[in-house]
PDB file of N, CA and C in Angstrom:
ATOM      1  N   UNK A   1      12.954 -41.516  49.751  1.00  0.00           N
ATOM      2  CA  UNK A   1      13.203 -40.281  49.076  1.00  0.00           C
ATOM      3  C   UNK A   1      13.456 -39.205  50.126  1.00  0.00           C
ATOM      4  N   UNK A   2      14.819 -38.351  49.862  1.00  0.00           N
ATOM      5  CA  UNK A   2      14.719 -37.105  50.707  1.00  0.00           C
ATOM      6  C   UNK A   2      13.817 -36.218  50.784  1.00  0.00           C
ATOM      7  N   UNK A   3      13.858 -35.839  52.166  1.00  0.00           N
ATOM      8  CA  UNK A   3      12.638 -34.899  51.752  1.00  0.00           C
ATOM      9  C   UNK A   3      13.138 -33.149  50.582  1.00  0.00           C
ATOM     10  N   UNK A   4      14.626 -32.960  50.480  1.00  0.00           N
ATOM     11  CA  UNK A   4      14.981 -32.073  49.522  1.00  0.00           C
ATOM     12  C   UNK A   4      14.440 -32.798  48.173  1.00  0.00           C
ATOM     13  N   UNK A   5      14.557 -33.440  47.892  1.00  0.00           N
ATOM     14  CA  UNK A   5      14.278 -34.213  46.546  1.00  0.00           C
ATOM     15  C   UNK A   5      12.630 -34.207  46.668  1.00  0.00           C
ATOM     16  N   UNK A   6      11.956 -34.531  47.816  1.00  0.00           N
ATOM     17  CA  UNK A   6      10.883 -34.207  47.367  1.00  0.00           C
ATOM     18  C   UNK A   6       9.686 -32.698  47.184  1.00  0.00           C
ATOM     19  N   UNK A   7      10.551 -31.818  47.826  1.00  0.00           N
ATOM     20  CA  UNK A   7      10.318 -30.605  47.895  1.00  0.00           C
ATOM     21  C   UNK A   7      10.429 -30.007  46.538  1.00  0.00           C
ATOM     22  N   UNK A   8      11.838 -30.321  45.839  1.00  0.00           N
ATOM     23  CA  UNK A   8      12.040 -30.137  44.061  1.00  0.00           C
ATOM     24  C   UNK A   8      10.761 -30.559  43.346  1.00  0.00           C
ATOM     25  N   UNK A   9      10.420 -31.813  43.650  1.00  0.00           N
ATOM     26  CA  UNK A   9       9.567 -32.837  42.981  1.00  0.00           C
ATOM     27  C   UNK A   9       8.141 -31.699  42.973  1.00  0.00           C
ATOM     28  N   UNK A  10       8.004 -31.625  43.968  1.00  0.00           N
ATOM     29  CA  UNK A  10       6.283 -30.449  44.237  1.00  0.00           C
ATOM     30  C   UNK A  10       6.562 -29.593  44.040  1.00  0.00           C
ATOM     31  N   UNK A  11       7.977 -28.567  43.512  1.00  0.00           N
ATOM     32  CA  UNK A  11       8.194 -27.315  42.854  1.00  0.00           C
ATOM     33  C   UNK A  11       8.162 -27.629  41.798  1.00  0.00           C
ATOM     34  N   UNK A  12       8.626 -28.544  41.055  1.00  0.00           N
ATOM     35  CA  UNK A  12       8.521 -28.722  39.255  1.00  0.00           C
ATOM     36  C   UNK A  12       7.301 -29.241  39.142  1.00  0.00           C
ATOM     37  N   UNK A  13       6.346 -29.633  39.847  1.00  0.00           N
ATOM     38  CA  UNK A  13       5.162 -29.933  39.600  1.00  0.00           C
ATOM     39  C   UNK A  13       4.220 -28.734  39.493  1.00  0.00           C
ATOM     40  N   UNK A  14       4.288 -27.897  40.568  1.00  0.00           N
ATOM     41  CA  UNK A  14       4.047 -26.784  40.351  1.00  0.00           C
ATOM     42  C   UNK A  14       4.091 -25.843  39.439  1.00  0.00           C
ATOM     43  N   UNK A  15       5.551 -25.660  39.345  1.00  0.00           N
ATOM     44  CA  UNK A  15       5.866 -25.164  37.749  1.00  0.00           C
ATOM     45  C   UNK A  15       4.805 -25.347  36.831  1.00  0.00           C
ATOM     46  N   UNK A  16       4.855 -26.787  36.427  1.00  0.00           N
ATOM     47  CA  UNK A  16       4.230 -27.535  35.465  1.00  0.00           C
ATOM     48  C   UNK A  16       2.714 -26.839  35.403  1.00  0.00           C
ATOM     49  N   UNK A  17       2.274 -27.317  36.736  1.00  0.00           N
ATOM     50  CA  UNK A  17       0.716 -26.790  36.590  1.00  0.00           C
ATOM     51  C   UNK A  17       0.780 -25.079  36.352  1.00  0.00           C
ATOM     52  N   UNK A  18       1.459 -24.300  36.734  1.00  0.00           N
ATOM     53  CA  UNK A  18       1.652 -23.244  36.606  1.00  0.00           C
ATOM     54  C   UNK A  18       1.862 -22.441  35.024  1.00  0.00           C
ATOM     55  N   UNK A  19       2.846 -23.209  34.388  1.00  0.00           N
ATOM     56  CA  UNK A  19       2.552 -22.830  33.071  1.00  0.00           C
ATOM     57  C   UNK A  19       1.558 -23.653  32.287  1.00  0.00           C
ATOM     58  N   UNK A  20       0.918 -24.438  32.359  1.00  0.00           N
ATOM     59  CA  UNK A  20       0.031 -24.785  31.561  1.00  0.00           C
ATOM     60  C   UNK A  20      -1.307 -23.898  31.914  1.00  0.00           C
ATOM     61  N   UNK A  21      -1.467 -23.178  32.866  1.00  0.00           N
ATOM     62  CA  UNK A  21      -2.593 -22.482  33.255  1.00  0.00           C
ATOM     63  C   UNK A  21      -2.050 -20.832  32.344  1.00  0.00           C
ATOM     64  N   UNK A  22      -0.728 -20.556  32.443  1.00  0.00           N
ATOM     65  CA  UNK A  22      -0.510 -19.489  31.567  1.00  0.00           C
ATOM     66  C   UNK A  22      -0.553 -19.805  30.055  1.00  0.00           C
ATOM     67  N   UNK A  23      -0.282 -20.736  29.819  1.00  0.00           N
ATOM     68  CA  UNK A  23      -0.191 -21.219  28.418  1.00  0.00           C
ATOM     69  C   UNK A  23      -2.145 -21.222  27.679  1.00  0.00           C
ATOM     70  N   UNK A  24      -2.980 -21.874  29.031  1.00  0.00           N
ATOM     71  CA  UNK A  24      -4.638 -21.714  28.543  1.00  0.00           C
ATOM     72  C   UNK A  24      -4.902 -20.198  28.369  1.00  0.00           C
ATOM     73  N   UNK A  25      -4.482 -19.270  29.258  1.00  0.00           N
ATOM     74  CA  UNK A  25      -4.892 -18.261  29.451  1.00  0.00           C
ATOM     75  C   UNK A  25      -4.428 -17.466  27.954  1.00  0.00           C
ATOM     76  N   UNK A  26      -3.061 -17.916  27.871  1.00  0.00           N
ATOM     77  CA  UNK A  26      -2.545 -16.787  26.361  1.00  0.00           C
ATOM     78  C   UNK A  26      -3.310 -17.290  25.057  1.00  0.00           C
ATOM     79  N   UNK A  27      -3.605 -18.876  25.179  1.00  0.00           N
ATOM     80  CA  UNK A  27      -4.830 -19.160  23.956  1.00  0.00           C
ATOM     81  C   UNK A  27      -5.590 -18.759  23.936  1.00  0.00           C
ATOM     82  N   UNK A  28      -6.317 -18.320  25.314  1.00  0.00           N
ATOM     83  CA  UNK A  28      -7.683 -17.402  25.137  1.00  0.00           C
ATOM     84  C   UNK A  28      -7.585 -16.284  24.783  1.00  0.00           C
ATOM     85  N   UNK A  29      -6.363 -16.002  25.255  1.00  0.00           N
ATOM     86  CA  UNK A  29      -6.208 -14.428  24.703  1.00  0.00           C
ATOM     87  C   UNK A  29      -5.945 -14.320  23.112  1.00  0.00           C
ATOM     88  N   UNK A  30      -5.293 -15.052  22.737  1.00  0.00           N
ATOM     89  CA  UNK A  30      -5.120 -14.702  21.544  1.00  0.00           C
ATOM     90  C   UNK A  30      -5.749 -15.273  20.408  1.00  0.00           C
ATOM     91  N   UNK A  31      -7.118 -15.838  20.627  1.00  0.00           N
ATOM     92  CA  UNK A  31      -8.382 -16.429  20.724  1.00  0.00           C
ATOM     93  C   UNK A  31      -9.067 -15.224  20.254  1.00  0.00           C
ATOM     94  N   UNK A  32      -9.276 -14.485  21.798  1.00  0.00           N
ATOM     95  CA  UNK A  32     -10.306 -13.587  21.509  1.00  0.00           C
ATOM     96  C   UNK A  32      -9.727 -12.406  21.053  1.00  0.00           C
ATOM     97  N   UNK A  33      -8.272 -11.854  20.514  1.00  0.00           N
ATOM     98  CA  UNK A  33      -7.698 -10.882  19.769  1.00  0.00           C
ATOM     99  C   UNK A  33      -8.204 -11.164  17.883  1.00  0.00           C
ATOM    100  N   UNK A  34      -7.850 -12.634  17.965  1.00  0.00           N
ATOM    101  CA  UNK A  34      -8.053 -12.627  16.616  1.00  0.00           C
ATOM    102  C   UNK A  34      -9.381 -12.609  16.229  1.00  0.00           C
ATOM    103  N   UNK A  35     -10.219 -13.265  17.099  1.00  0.00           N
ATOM    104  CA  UNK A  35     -12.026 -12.782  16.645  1.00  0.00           C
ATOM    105  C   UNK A  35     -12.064 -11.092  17.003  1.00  0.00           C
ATOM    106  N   UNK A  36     -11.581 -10.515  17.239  1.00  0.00           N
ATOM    107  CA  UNK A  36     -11.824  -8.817  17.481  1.00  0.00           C
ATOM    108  C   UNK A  36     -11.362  -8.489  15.861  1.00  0.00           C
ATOM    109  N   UNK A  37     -10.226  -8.853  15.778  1.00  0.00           N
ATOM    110  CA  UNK A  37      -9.716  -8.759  14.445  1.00  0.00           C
ATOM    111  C   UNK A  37     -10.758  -9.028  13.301  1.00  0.00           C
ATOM    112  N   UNK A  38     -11.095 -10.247  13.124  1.00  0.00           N
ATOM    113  CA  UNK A  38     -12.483 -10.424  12.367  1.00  0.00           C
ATOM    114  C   UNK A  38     -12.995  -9.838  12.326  1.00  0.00           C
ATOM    115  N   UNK A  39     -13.826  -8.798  13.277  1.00  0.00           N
ATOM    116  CA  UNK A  39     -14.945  -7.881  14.008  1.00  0.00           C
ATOM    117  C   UNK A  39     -14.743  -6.515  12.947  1.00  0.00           C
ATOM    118  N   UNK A  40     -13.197  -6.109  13.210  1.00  0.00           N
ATOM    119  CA  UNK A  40     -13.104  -5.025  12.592  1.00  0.00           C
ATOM    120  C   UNK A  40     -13.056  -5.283  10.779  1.00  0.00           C
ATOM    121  N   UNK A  41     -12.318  -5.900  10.587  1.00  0.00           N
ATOM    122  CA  UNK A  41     -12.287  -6.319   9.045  1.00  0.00           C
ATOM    123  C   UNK A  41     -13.628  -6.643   8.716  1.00  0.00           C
ATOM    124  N   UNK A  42     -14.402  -7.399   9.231  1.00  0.00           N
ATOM    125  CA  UNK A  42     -15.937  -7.374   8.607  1.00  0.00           C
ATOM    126  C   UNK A  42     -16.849  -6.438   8.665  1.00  0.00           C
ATOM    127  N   UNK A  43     -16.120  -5.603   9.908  1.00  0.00           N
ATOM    128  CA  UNK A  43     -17.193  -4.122   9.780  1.00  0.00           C
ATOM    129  C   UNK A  43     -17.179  -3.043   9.078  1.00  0.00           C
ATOM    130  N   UNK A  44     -17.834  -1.635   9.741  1.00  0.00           N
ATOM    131  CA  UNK A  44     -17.794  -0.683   8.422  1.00  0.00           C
ATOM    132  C   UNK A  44     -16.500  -0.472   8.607  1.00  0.00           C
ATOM    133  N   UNK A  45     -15.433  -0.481   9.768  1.00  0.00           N
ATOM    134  CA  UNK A  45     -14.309   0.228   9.957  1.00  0.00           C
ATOM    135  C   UNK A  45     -13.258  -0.445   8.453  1.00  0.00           C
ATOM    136  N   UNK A  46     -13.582  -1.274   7.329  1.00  0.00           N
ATOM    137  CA  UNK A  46     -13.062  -1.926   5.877  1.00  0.00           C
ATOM    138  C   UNK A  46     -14.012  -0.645   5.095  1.00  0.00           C
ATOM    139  N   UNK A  47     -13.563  -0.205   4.688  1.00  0.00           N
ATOM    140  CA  UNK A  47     -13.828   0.312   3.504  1.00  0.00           C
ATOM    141  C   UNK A  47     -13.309   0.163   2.222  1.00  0.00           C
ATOM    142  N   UNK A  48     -12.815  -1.113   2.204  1.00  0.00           N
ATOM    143  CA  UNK A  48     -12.687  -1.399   0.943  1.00  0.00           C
ATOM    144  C   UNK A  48     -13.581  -1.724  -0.069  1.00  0.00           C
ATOM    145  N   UNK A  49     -14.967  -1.858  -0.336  1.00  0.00           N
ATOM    146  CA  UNK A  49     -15.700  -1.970  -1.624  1.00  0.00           C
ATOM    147  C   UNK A  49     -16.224  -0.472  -1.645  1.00  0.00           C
ATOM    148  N   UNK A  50     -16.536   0.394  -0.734  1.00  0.00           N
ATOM    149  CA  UNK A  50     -16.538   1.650  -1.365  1.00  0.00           C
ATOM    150  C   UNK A  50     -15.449   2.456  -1.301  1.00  0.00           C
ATOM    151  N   UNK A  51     -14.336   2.218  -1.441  1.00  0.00           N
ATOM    152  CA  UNK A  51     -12.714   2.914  -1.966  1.00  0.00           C
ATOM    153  C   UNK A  51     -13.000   2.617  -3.047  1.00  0.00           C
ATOM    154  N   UNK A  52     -12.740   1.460  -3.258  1.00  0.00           N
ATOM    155  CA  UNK A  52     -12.632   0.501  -4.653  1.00  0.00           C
ATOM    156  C   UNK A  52     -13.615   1.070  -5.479  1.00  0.00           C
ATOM    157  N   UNK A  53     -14.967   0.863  -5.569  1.00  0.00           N
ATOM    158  CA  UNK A  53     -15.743   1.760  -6.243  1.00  0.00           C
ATOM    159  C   UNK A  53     -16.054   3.139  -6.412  1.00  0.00           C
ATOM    160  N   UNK A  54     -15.573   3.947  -5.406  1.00  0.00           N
ATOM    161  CA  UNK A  54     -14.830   5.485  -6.168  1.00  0.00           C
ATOM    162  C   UNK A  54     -14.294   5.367  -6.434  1.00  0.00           C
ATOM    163  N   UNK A  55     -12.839   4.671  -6.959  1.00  0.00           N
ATOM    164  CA  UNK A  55     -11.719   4.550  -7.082  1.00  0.00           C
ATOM    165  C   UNK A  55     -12.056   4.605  -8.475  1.00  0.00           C
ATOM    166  N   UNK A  56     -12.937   3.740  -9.055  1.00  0.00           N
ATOM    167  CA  UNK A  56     -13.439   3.189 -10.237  1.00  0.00           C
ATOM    168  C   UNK A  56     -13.904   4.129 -11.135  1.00  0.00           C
ATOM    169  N   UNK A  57     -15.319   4.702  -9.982  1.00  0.00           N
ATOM    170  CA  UNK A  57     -16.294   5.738 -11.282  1.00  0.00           C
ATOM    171  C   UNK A  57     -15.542   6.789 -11.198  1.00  0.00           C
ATOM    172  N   UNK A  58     -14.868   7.467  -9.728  1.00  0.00           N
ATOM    173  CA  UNK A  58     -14.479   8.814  -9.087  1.00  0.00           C
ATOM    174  C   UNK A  58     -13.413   9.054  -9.224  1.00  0.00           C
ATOM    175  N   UNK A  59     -12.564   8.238 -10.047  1.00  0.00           N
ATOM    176  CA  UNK A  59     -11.224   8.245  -9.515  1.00  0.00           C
ATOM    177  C   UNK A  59     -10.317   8.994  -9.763  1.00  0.00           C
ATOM    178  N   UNK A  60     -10.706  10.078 -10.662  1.00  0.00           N
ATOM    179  CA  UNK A  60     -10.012  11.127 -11.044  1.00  0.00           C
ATOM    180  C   UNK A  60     -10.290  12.447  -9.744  1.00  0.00           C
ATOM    181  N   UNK A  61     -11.633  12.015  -9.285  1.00  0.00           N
ATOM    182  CA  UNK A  61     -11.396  13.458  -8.212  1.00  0.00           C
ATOM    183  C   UNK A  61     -10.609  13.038  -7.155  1.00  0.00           C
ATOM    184  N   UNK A  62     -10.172  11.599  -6.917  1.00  0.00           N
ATOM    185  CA  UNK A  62      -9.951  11.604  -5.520  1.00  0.00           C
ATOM    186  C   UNK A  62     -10.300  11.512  -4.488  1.00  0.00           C
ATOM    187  N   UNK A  63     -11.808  11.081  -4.776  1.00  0.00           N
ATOM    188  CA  UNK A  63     -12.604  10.596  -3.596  1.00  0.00           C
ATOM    189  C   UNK A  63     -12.157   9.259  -2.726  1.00  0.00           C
ATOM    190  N   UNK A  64     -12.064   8.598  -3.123  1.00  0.00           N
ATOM    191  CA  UNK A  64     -11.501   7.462  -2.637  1.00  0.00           C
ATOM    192  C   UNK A  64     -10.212   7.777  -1.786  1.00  0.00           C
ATOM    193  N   UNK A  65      -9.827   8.653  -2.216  1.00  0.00           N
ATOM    194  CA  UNK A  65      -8.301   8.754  -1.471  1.00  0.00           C
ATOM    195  C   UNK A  65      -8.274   9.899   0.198  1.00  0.00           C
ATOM    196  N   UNK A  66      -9.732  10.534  -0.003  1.00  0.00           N
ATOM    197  CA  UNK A  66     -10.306  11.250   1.316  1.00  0.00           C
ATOM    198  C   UNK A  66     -11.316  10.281   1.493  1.00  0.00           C
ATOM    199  N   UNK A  67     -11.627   8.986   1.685  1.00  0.00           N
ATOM    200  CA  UNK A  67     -12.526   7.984   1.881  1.00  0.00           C
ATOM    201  C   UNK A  67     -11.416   7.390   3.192  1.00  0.00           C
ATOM    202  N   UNK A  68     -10.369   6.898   2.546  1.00  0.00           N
ATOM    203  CA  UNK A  68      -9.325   6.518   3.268  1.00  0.00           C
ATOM    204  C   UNK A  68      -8.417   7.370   4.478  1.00  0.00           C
ATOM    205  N   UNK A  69      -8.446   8.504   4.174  1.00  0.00           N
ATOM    206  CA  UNK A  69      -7.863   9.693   4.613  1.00  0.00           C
ATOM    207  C   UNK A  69      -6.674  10.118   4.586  1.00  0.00           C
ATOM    208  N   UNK A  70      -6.140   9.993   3.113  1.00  0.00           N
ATOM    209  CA  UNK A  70      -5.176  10.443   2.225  1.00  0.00           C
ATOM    210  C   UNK A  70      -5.379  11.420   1.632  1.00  0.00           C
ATOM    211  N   UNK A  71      -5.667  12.894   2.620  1.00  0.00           N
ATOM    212  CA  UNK A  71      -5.636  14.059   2.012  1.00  0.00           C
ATOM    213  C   UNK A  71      -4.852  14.769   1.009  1.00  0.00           C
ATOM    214  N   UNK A  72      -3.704  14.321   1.397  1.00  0.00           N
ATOM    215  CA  UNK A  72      -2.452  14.624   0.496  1.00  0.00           C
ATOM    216  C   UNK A  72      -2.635  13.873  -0.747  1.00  0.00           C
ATOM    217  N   UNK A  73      -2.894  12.951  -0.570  1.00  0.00           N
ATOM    218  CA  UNK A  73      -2.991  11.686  -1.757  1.00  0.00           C
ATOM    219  C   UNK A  73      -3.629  12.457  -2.730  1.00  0.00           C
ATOM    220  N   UNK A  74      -4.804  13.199  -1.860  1.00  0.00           N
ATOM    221  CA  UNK A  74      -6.023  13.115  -3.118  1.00  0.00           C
ATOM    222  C   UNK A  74      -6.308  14.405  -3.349  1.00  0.00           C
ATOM    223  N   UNK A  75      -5.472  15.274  -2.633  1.00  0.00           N
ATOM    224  CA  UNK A  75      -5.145  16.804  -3.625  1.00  0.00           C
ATOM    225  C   UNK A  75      -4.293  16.569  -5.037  1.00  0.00           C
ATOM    226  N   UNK A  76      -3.341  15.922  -4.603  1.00  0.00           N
ATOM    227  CA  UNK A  76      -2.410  15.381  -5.600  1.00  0.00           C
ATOM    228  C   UNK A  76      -3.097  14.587  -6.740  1.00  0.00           C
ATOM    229  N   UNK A  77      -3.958  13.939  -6.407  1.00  0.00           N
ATOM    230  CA  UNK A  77      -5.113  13.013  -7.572  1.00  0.00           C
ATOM    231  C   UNK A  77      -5.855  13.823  -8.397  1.00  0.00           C
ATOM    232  N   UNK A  78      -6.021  15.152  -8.407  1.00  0.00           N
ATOM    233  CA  UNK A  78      -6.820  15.970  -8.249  1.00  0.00           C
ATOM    234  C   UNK A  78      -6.288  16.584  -9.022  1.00  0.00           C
ATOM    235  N   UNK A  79      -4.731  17.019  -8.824  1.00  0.00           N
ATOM    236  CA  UNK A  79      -4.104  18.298  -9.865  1.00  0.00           C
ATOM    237  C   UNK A  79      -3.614  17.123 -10.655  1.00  0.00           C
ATOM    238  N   UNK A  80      -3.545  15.463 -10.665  1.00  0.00           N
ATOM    239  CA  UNK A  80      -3.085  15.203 -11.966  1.00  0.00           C
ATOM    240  C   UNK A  80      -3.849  14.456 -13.008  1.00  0.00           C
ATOM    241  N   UNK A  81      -5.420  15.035 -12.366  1.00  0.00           N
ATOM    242  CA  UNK A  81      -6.460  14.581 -13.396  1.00  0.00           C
ATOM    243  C   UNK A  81      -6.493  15.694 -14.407  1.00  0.00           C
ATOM    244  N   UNK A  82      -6.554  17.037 -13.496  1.00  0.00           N
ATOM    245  CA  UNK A  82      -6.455  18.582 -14.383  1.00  0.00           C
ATOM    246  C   UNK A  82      -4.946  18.753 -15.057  1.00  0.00           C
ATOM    247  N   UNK A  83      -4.080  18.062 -14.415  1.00  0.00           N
ATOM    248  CA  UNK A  83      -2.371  18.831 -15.309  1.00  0.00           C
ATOM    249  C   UNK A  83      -2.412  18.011 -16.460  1.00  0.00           C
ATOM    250  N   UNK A  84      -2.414  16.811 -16.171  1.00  0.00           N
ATOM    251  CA  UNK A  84      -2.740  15.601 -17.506  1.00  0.00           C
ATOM    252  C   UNK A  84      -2.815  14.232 -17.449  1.00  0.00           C
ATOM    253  N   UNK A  85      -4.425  14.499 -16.853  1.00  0.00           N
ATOM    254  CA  UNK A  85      -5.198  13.432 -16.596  1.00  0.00           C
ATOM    255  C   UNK A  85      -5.036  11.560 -16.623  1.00  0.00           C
ATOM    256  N   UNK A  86      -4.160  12.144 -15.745  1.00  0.00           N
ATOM    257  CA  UNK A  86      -3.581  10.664 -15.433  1.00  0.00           C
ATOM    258  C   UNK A  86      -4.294  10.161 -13.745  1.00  0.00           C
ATOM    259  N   UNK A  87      -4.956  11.341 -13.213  1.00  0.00           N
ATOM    260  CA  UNK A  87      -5.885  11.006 -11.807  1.00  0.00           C
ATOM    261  C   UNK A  87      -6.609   9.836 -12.234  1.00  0.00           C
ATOM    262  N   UNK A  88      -7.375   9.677 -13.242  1.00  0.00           N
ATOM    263  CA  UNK A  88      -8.560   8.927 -14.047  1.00  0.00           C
ATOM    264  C   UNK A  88      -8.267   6.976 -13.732  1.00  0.00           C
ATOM    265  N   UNK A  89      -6.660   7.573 -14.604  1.00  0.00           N
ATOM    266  CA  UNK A  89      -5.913   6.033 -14.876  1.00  0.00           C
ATOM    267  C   UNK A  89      -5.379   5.519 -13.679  1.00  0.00           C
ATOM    268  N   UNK A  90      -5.304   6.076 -12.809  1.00  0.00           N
ATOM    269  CA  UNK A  90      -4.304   5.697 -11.054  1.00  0.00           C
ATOM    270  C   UNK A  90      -5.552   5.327 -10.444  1.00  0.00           C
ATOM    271  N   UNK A  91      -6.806   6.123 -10.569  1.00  0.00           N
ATOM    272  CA  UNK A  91      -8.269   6.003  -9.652  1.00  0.00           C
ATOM    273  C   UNK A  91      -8.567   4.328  -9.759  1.00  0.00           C
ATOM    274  N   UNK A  92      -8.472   4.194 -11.358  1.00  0.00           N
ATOM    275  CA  UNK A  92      -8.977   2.590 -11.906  1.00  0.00           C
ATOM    276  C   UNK A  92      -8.636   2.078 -11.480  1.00  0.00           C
ATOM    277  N   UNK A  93      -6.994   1.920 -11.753  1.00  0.00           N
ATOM    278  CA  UNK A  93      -5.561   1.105 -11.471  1.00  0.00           C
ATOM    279  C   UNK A  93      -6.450   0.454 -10.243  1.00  0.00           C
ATOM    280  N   UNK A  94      -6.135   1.691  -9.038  1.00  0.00           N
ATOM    281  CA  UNK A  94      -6.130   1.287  -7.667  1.00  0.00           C
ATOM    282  C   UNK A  94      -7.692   0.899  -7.521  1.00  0.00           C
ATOM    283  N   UNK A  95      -8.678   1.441  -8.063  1.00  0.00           N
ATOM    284  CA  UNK A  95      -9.983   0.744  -7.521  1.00  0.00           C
ATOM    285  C   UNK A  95     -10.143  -1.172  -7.940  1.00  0.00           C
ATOM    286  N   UNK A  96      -9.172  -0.882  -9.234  1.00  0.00           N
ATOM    287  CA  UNK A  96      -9.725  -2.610  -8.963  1.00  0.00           C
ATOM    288  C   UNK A  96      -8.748  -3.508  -7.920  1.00  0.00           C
ATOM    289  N   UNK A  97      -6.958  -2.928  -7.810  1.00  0.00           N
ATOM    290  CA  UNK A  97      -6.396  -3.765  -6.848  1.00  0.00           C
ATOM    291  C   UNK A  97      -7.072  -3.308  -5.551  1.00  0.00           C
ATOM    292  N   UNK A  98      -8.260  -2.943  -5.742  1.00  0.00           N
ATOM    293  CA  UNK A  98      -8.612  -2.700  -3.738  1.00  0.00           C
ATOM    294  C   UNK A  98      -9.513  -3.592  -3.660  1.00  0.00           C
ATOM    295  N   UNK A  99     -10.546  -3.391  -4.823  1.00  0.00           N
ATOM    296  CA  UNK A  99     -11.287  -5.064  -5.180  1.00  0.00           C
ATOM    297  C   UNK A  99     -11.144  -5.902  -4.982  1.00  0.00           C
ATOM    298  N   UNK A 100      -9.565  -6.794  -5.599  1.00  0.00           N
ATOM    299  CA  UNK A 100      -9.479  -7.756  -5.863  1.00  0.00           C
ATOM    300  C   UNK A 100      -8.556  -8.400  -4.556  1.00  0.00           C
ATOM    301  N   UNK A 101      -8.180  -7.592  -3.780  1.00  0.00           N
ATOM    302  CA  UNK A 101      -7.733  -7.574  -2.338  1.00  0.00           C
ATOM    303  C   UNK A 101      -8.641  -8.184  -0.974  1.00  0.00           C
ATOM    304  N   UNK A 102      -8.022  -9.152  -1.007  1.00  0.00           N
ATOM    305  CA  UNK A 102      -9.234 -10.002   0.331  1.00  0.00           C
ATOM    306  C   UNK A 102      -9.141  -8.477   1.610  1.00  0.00           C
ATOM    307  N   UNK A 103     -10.680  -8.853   2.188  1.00  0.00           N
ATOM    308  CA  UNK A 103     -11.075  -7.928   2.895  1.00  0.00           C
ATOM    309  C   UNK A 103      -9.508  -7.863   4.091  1.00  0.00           C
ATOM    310  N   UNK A 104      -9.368  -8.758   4.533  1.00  0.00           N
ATOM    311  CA  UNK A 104      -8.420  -8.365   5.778  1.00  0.00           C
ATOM    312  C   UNK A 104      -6.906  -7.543   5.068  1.00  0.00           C
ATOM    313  N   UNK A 105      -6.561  -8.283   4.069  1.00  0.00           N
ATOM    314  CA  UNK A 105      -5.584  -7.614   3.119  1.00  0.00           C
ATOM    315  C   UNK A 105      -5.628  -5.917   3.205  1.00  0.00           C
ATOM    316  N   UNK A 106      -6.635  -6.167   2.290  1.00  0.00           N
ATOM    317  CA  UNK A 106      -6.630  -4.376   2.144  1.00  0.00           C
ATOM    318  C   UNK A 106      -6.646  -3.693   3.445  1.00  0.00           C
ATOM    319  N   UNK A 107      -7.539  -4.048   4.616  1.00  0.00           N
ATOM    320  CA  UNK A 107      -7.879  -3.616   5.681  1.00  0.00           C
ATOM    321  C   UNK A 107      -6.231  -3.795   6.459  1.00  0.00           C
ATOM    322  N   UNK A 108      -5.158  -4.340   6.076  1.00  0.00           N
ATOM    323  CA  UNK A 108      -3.973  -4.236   6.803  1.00  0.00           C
ATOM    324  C   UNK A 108      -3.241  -3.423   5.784  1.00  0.00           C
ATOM    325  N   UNK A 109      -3.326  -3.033   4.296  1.00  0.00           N
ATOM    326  CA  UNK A 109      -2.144  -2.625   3.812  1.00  0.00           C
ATOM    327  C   UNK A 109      -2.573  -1.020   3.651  1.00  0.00           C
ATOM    328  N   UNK A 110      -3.963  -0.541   3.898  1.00  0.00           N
ATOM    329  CA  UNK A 110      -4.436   0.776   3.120  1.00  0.00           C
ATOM    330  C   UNK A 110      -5.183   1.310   4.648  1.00  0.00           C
ATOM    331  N   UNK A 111      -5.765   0.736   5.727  1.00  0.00           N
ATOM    332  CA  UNK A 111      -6.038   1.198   6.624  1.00  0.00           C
ATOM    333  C   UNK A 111      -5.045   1.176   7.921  1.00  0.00           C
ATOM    334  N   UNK A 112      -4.566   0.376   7.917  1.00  0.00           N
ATOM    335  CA  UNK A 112      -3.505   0.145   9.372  1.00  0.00           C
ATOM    336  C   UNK A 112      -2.199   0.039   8.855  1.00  0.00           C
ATOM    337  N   UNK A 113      -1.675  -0.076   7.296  1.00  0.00           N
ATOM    338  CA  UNK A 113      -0.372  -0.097   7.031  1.00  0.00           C
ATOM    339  C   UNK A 113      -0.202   1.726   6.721  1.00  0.00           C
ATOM    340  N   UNK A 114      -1.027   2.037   6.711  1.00  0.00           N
ATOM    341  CA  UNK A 114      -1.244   3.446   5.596  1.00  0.00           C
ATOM    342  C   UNK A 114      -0.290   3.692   4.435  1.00  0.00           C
ATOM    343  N   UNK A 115      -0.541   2.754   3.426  1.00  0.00           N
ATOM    344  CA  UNK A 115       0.130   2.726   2.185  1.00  0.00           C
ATOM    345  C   UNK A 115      -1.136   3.727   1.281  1.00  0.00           C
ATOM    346  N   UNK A 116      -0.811   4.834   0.651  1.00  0.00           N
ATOM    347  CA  UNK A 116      -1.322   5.603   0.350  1.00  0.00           C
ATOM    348  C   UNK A 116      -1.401   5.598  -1.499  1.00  0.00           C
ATOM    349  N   UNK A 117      -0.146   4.762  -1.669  1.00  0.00           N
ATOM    350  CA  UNK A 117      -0.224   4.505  -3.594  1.00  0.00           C
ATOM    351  C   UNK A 117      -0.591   3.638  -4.009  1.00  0.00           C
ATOM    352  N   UNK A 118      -1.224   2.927  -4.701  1.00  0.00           N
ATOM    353  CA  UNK A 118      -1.220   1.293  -5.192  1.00  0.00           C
ATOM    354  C   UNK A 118      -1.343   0.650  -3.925  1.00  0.00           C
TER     355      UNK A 118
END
């Protein structure tokens, strides 16, 4: 064997070992991203069962919607419980789809998507 041919041979070997050590490293990483992820969705930073339950009893003032921090949302919830009380029926609506919304769900579409209606 030349020794050019074998110089290739211990560079693609290299290679080799080289990305499989990047390839362990990005599993760990993205390993320990998705248990962080867990971390937050199981913690208080989900507020989805108490949205959902103002949403329910409260839902005409709009609590739920400054729970989340949809100020706008929930001025607006507010003048259309008093103009014609339809705050009441949107509060329900949305307290039970926040319910019935697996924790990471809601925690991507109402906290980190900031979808503010339904």
């Amino acid at each position: 064997m030349s020794e050019e041919h074998k110089e290739e041979k211990d560079f693609t070997e290299k290679a080799k070992d080289t990305a499989k050590e990047i390839g362990s490293e990005a599993k760990e990483a993205a390993k320990e991203f998705g248990e962080g992820v867990k971390e937050v969705v199981n913690s208080g930073e989900n507020k989805k069962v108490l949205a959902g339950v103002l949403a329910i009893i409260l839902g005409g003032l709009g609590v739920h919607k400054f729970i989340l921090g949809y100020t706008k949302e929930g001025i607006i919830q507010i003048l259309l419980s008093f103009l014609c009380g339809l705050g009441g029926i949107i509060g329900l609506v949305e307290g039970i789809i926040y319910l019935v919304k697996s924790d990471e769900e809601f925690y991507n579409t109402y906290q980190v998507g900031k979808k503010p209606w339904f």
